[in-house]
PDB file of N, CA and C in Angstrom:
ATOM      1  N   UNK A   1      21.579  11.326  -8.329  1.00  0.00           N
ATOM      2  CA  UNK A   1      22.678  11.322  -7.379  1.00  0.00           C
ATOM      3  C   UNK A   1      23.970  11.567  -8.147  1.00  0.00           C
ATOM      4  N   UNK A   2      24.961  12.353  -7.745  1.00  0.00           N
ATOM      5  CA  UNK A   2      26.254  12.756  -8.599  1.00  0.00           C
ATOM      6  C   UNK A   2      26.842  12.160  -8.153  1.00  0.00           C
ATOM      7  N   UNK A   3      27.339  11.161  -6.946  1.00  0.00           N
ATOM      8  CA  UNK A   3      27.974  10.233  -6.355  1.00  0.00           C
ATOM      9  C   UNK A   3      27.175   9.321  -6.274  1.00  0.00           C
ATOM     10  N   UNK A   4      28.108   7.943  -6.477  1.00  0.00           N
ATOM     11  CA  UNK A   4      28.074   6.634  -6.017  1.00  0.00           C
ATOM     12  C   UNK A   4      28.758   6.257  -5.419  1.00  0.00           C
ATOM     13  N   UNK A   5      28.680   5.732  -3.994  1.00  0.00           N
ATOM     14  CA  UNK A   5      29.461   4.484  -3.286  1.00  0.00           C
ATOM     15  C   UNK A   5      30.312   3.582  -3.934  1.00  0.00           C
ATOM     16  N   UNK A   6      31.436   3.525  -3.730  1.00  0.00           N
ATOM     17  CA  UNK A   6      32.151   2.406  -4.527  1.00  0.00           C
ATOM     18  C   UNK A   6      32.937   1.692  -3.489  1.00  0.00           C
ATOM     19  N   UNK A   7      32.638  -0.119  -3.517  1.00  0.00           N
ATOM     20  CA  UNK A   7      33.297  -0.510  -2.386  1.00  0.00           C
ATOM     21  C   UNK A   7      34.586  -0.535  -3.575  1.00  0.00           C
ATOM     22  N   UNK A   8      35.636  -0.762  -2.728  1.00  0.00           N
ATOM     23  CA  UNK A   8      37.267  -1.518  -3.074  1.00  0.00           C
ATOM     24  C   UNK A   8      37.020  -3.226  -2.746  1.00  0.00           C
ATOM     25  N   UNK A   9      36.731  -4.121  -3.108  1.00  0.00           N
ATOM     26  CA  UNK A   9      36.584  -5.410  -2.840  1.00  0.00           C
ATOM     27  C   UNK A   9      37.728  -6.491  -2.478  1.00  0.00           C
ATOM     28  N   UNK A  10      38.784  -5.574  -3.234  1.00  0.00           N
ATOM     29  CA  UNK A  10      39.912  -6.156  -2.411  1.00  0.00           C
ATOM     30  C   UNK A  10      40.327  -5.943  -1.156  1.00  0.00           C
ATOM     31  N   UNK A  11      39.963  -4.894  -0.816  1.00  0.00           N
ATOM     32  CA  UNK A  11      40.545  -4.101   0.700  1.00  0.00           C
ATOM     33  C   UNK A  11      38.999  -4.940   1.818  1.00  0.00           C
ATOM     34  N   UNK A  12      37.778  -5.229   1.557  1.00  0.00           N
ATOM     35  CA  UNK A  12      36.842  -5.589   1.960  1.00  0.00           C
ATOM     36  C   UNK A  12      36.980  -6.613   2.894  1.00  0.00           C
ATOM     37  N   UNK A  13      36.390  -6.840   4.015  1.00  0.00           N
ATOM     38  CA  UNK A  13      36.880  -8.191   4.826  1.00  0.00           C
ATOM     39  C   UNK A  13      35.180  -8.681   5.532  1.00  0.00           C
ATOM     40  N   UNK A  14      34.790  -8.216   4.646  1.00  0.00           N
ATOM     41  CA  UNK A  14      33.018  -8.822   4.558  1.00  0.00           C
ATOM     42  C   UNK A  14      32.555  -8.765   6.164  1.00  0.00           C
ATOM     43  N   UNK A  15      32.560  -7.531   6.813  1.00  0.00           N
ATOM     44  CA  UNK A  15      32.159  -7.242   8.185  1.00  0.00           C
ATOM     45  C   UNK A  15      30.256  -7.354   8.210  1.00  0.00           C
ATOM     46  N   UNK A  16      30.276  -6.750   7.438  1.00  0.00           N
ATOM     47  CA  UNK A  16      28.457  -6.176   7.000  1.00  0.00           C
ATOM     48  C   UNK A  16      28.060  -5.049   7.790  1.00  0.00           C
ATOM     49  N   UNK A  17      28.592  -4.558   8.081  1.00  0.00           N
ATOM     50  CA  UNK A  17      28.285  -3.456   8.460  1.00  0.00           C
ATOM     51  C   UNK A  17      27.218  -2.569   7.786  1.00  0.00           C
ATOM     52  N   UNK A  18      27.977  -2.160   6.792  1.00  0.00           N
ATOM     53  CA  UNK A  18      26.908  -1.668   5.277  1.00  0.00           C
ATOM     54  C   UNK A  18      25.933  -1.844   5.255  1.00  0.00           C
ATOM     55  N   UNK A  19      25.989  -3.393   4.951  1.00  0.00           N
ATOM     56  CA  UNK A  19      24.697  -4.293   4.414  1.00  0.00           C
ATOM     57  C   UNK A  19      23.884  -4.135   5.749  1.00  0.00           C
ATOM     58  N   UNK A  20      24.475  -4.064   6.999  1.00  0.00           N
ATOM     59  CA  UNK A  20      23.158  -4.440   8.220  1.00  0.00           C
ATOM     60  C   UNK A  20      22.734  -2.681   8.306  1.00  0.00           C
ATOM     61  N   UNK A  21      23.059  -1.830   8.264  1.00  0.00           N
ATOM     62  CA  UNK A  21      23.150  -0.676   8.481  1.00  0.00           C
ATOM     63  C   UNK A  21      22.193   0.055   7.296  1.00  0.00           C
ATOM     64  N   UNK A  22      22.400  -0.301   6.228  1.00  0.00           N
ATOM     65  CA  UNK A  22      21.938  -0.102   4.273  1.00  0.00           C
ATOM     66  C   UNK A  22      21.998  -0.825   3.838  1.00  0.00           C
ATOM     67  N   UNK A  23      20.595  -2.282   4.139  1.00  0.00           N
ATOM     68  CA  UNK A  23      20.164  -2.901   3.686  1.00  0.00           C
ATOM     69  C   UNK A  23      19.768  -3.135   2.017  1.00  0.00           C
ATOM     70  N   UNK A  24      19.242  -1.573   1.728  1.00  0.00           N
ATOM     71  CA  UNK A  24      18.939  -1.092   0.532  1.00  0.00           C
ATOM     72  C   UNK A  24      19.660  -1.015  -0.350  1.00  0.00           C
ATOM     73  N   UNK A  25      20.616  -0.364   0.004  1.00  0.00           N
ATOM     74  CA  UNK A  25      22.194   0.027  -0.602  1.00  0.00           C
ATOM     75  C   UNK A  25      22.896  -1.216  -0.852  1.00  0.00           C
ATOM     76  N   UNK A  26      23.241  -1.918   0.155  1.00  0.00           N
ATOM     77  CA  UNK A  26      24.726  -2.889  -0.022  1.00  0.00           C
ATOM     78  C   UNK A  26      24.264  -4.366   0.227  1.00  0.00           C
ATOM     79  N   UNK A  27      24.708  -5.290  -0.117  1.00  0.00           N
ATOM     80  CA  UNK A  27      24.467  -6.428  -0.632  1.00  0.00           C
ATOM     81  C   UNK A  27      25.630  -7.170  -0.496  1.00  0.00           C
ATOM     82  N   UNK A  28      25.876  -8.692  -0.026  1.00  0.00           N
ATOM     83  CA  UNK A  28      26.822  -9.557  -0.315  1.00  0.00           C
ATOM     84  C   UNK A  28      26.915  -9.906  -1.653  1.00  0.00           C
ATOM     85  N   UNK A  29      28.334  -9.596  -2.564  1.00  0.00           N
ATOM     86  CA  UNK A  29      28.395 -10.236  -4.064  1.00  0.00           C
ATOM     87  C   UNK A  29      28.662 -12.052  -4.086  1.00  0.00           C
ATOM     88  N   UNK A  30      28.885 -12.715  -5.074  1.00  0.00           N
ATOM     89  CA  UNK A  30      29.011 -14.022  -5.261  1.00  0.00           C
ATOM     90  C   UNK A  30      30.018 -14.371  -4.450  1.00  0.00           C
ATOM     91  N   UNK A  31      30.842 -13.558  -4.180  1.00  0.00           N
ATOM     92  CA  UNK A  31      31.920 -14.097  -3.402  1.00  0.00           C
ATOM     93  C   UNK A  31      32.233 -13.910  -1.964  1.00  0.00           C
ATOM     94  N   UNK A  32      31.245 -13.042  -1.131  1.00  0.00           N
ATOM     95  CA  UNK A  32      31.126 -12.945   0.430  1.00  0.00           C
ATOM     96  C   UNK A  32      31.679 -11.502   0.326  1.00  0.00           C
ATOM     97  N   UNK A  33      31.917 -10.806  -0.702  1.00  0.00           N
ATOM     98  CA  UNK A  33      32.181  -9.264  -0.735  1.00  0.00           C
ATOM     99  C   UNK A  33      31.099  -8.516  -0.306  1.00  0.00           C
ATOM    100  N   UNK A  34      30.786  -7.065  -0.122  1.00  0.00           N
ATOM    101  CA  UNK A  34      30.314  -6.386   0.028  1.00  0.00           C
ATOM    102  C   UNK A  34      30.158  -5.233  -1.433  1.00  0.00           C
ATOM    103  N   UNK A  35      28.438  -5.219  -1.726  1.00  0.00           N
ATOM    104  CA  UNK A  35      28.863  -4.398  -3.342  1.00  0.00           C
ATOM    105  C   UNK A  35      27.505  -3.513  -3.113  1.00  0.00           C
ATOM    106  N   UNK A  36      27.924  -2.128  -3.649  1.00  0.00           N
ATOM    107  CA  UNK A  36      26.256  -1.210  -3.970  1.00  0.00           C
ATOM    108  C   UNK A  36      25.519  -1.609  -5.465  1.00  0.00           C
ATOM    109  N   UNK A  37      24.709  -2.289  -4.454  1.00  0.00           N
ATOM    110  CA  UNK A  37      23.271  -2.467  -5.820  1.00  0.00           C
ATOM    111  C   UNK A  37      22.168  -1.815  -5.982  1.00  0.00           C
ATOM    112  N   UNK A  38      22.160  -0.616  -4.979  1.00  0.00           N
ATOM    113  CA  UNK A  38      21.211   0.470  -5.642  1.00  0.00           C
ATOM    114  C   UNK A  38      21.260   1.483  -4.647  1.00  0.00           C
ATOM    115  N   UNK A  39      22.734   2.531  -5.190  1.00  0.00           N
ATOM    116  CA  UNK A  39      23.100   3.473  -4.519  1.00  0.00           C
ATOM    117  C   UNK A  39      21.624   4.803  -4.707  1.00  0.00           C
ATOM    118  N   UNK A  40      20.198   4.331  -5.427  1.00  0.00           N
ATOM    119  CA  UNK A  40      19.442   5.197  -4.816  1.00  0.00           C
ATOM    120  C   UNK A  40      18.617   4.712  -3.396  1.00  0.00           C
ATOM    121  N   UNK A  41      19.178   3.708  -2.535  1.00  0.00           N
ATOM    122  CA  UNK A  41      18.515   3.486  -1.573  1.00  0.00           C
ATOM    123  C   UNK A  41      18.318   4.144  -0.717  1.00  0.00           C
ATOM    124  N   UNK A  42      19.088   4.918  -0.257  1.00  0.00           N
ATOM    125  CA  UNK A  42      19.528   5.961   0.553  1.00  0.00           C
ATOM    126  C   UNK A  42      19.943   7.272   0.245  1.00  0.00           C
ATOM    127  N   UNK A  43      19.987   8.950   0.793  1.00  0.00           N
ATOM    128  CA  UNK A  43      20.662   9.513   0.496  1.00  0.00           C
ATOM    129  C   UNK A  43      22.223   9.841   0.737  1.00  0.00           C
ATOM    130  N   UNK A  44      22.674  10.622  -0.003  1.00  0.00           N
ATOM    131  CA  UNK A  44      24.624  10.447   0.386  1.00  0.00           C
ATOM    132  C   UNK A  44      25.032  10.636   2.255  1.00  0.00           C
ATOM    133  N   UNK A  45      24.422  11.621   2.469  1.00  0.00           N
ATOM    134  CA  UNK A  45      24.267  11.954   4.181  1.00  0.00           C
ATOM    135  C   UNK A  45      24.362  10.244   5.030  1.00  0.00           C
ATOM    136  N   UNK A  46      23.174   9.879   4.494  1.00  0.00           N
ATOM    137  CA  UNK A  46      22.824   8.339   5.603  1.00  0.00           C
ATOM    138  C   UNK A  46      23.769   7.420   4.931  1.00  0.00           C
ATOM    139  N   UNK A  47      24.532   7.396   3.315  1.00  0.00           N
ATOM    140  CA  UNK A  47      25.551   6.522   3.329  1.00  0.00           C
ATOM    141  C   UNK A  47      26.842   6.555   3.700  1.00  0.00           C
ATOM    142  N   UNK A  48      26.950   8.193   3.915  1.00  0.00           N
ATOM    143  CA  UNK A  48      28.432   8.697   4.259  1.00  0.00           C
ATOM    144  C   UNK A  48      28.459   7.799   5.957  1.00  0.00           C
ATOM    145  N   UNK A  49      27.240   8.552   6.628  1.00  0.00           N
ATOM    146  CA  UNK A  49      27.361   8.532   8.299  1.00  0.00           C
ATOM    147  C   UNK A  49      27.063   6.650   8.546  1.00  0.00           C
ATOM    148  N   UNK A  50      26.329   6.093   7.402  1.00  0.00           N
ATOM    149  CA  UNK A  50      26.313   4.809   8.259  1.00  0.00           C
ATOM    150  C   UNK A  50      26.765   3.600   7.483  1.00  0.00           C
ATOM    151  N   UNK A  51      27.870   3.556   6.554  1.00  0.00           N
ATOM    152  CA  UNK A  51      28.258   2.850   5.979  1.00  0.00           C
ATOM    153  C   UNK A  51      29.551   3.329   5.872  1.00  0.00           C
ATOM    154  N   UNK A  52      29.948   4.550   4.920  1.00  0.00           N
ATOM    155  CA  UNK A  52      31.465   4.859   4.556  1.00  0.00           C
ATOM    156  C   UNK A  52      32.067   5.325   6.084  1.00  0.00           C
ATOM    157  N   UNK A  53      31.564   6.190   6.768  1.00  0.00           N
ATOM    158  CA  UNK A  53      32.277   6.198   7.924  1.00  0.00           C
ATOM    159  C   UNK A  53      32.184   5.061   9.229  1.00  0.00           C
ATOM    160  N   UNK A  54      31.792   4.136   9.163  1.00  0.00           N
ATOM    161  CA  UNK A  54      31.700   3.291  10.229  1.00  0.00           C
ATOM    162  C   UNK A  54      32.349   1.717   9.315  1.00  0.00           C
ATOM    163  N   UNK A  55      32.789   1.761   8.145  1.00  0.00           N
ATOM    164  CA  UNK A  55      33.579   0.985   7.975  1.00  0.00           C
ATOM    165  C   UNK A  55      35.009   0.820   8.151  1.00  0.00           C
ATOM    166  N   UNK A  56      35.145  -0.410   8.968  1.00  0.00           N
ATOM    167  CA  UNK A  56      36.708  -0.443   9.829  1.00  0.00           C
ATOM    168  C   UNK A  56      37.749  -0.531   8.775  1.00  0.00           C
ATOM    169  N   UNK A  57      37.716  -0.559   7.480  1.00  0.00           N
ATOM    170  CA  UNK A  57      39.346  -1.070   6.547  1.00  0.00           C
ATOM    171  C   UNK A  57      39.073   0.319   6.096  1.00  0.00           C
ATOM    172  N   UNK A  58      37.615   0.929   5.713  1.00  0.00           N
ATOM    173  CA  UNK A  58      37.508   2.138   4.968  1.00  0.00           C
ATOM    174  C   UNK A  58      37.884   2.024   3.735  1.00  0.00           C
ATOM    175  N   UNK A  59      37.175   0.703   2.765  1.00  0.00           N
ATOM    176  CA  UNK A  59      37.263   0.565   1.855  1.00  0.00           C
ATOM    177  C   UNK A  59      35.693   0.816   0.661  1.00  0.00           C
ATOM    178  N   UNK A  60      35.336   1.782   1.235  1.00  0.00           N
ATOM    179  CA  UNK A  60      33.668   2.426   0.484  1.00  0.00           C
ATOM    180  C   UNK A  60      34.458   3.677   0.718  1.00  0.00           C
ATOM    181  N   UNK A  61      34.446   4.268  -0.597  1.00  0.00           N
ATOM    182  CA  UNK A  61      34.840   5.227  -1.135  1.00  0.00           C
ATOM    183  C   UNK A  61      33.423   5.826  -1.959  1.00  0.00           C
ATOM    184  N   UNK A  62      33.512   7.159  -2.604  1.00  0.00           N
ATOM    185  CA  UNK A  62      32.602   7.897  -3.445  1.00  0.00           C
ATOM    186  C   UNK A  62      33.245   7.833  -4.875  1.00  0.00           C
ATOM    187  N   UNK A  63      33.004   7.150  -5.680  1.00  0.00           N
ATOM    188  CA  UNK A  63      32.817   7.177  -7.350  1.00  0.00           C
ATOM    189  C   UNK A  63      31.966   8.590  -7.890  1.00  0.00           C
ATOM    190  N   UNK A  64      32.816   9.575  -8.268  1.00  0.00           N
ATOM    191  CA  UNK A  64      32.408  10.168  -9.198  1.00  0.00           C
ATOM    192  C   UNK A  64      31.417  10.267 -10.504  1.00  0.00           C
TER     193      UNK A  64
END
């Protein structure tokens, strides 16, 4: 994969969206954040359409 998901954890307001949506993908961190722990869960298509675009602050961005 040439992209990774990268949440912003500050901008994050722990909806789960992600996580209920890309179970595989996204994960609650120690602190009630939202983090990618195995951006091969999915391909970029199903993380763009059901995680980066259906998050309300729009803080999952693509890491280079």
């Amino acid at each position: 994969m040439a992209r990774k998901p990268l949440v912003k954890k500050d901008e994050c307001i722990s909806c789960g969206i992600c996580i209920g949506n890309l179970p595989a993908v996204f994960r609650f961190d120690d602190h009630g954040k939202s983090e990618c722990y195995d951006p091969e869960g999915a391909d970029e298509a199903e993380i763009q359409a059901r995680a980066i675009d259906l998050c309300p602050v729009s803080c999952i961005i693509w890491e280079e």
